[in-house]
C-alpha atoms as a PDB file:
ATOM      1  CA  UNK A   1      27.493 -59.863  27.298  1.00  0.00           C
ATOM      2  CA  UNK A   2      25.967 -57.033  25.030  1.00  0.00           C
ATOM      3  CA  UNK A   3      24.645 -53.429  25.736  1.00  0.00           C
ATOM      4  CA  UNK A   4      21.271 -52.774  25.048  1.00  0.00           C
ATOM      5  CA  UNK A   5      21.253 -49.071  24.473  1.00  0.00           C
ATOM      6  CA  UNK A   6      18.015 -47.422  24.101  1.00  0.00           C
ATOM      7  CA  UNK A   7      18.723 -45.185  21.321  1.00  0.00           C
ATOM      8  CA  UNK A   8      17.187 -41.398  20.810  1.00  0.00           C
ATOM      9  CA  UNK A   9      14.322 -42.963  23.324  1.00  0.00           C
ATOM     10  CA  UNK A  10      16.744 -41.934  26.246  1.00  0.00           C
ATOM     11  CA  UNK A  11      16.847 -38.126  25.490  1.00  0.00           C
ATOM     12  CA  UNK A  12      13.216 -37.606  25.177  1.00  0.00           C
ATOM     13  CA  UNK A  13      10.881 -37.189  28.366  1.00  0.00           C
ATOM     14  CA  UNK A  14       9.510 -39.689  30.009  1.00  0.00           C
ATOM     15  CA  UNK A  15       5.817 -38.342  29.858  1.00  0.00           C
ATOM     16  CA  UNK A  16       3.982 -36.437  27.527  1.00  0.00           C
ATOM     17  CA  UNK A  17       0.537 -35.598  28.058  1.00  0.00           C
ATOM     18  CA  UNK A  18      -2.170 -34.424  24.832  1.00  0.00           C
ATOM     19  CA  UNK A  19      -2.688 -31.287  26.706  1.00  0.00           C
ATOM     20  CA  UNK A  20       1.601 -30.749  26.508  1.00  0.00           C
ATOM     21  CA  UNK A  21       1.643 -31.335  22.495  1.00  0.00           C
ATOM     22  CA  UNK A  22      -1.690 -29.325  22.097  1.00  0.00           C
ATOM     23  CA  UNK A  23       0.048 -26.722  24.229  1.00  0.00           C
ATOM     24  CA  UNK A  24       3.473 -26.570  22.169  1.00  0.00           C
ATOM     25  CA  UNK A  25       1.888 -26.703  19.314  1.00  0.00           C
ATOM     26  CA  UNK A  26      -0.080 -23.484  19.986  1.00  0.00           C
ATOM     27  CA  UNK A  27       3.174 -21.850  20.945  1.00  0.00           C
ATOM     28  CA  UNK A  28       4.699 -22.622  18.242  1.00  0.00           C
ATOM     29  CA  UNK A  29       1.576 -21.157  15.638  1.00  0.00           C
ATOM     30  CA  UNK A  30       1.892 -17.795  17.676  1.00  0.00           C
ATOM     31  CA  UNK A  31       5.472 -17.654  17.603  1.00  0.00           C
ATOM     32  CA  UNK A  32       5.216 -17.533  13.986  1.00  0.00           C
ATOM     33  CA  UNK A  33       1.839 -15.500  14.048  1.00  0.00           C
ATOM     34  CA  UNK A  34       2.106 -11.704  12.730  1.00  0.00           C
ATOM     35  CA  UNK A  35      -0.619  -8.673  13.554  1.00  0.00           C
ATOM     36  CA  UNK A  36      -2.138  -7.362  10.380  1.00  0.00           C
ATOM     37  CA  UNK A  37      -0.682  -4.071   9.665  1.00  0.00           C
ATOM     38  CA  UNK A  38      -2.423  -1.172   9.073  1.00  0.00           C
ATOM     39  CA  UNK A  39      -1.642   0.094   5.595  1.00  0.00           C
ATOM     40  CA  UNK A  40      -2.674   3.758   4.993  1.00  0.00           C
ATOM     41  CA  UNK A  41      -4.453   5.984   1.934  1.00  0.00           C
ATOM     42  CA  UNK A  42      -1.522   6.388  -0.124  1.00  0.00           C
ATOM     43  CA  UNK A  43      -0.295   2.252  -0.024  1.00  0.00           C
ATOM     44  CA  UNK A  44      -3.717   1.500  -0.841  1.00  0.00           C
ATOM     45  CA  UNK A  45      -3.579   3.996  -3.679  1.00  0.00           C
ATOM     46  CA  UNK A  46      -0.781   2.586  -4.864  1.00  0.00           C
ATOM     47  CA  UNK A  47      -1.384  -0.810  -4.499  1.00  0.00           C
ATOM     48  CA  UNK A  48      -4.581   0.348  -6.585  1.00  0.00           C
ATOM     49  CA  UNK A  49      -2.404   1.642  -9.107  1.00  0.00           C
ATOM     50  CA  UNK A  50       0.132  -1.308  -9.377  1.00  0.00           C
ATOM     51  CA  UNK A  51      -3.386  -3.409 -10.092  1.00  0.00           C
ATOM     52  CA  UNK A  52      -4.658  -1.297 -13.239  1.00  0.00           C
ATOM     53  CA  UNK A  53      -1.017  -0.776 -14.637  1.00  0.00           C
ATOM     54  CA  UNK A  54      -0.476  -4.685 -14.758  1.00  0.00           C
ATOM     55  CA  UNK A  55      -4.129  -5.518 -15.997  1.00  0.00           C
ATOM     56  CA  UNK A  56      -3.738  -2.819 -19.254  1.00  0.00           C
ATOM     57  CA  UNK A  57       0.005  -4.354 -19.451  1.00  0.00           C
ATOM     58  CA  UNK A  58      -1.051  -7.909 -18.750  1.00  0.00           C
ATOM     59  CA  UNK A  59       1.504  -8.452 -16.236  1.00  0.00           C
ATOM     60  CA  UNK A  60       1.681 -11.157 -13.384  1.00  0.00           C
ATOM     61  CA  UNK A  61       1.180  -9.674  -9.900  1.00  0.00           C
ATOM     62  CA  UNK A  62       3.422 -11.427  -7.120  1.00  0.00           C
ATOM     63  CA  UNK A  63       0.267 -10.669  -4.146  1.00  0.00           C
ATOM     64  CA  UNK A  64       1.680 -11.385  -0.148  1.00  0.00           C
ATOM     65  CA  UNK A  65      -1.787 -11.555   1.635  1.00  0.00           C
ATOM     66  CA  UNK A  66      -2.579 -12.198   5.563  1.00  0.00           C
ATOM     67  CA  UNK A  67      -4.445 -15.101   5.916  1.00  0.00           C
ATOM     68  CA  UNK A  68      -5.164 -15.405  10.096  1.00  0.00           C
ATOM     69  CA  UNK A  69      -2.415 -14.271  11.321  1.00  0.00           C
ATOM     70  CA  UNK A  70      -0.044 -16.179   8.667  1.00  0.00           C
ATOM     71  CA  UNK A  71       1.157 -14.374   5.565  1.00  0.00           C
ATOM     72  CA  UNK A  72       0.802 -16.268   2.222  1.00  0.00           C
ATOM     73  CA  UNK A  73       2.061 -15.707  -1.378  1.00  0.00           C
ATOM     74  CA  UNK A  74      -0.353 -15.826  -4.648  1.00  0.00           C
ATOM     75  CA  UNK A  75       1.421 -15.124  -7.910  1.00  0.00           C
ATOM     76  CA  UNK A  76      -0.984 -14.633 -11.108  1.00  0.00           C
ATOM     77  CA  UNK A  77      -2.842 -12.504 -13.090  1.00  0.00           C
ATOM     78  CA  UNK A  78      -5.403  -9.837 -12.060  1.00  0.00           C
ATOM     79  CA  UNK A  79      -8.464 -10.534 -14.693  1.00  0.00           C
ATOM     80  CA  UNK A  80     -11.245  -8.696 -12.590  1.00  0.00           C
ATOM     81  CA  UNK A  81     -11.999  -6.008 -10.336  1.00  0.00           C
ATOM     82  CA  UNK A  82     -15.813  -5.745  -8.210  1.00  0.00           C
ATOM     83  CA  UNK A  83     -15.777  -2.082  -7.624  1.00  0.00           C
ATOM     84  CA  UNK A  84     -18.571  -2.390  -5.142  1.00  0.00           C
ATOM     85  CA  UNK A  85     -17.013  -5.625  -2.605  1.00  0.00           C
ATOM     86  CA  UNK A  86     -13.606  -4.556  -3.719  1.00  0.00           C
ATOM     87  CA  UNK A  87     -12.497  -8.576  -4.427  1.00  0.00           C
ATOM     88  CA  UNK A  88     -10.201  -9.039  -7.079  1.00  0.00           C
ATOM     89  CA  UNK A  89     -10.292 -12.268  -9.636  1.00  0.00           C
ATOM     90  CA  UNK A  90      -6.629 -13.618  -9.681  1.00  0.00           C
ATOM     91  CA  UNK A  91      -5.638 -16.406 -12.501  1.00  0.00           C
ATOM     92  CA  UNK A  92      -3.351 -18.411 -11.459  1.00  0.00           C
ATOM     93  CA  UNK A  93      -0.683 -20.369 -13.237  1.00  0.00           C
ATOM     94  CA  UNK A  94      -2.393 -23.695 -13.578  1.00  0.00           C
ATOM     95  CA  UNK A  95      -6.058 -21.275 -14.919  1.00  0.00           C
ATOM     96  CA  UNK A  96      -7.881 -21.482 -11.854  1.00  0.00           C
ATOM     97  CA  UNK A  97      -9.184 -18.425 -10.950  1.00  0.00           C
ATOM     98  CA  UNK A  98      -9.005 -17.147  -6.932  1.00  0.00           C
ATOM     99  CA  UNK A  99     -10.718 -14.711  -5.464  1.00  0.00           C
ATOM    100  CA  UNK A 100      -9.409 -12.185  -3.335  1.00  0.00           C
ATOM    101  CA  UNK A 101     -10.758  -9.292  -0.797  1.00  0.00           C
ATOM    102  CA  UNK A 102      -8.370  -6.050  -1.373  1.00  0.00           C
ATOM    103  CA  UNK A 103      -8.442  -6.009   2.572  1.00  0.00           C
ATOM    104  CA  UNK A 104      -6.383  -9.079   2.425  1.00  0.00           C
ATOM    105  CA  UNK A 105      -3.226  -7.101   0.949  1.00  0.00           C
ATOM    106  CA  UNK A 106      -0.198  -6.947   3.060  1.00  0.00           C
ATOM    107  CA  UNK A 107       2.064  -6.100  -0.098  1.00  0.00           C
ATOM    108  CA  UNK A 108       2.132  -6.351  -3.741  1.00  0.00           C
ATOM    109  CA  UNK A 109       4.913  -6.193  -6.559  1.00  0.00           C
ATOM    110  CA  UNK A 110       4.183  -5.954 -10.272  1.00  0.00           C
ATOM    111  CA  UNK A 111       6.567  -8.863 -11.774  1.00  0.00           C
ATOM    112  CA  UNK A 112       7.811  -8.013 -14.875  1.00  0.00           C
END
């Protein structure tokens, strides 16, 4: 006579529904999910600063930017600068170039 033992099976719930994974799913996206924050004239200036400094250098920029509601990390090299739509060109390790809004900008920090 042998035991059959259901395994991990027994210590999950009997019945999940799409709507209960959908739902923990979306709590666990706002859990994680941060507000922009507001950065005022003098970060922006120096953020501005940090920019020109490592483009006459030619130093890599380590960029943390807010991508809907999740922060991200681009490390590279700041080639460009459109004055007018403020976007900055940023070459990344493998060439490819990415463009960037300066409104994305949570934080930057000159690597060198």
């Amino acid at each position: 006579m042998s035991i059959r033992d259901r395994g991990i099976q027994k210590w999950q719930p009997a019945l999940i529904l799409p709507e209960h994974k959908a739902f923990q799913k979306q709590m666990n996206e706002d859990y994680f999910r941060i507000e922009k924050p507001i950065l005022d004239e003098y970060q922006i200036e120096e953020y501005e600063n940090q920019i020109h400094y490592s483009m006459e250098n030619h130093l890599p920029i380590k960029f943390q930017l807010y991508n809907d509601g999740f922060p991200r990390e681009l490390q590279g090299y700041c080639v460009y600068i459109h004055p007018i739509i403020k976007e900055l060109r940023v070459q990344k390790k493998d060439n490819s170039i990415e463009y960037i809004q300066f409104t994305e900008i949570i934080d930057l920090l000159v690597v060198d």
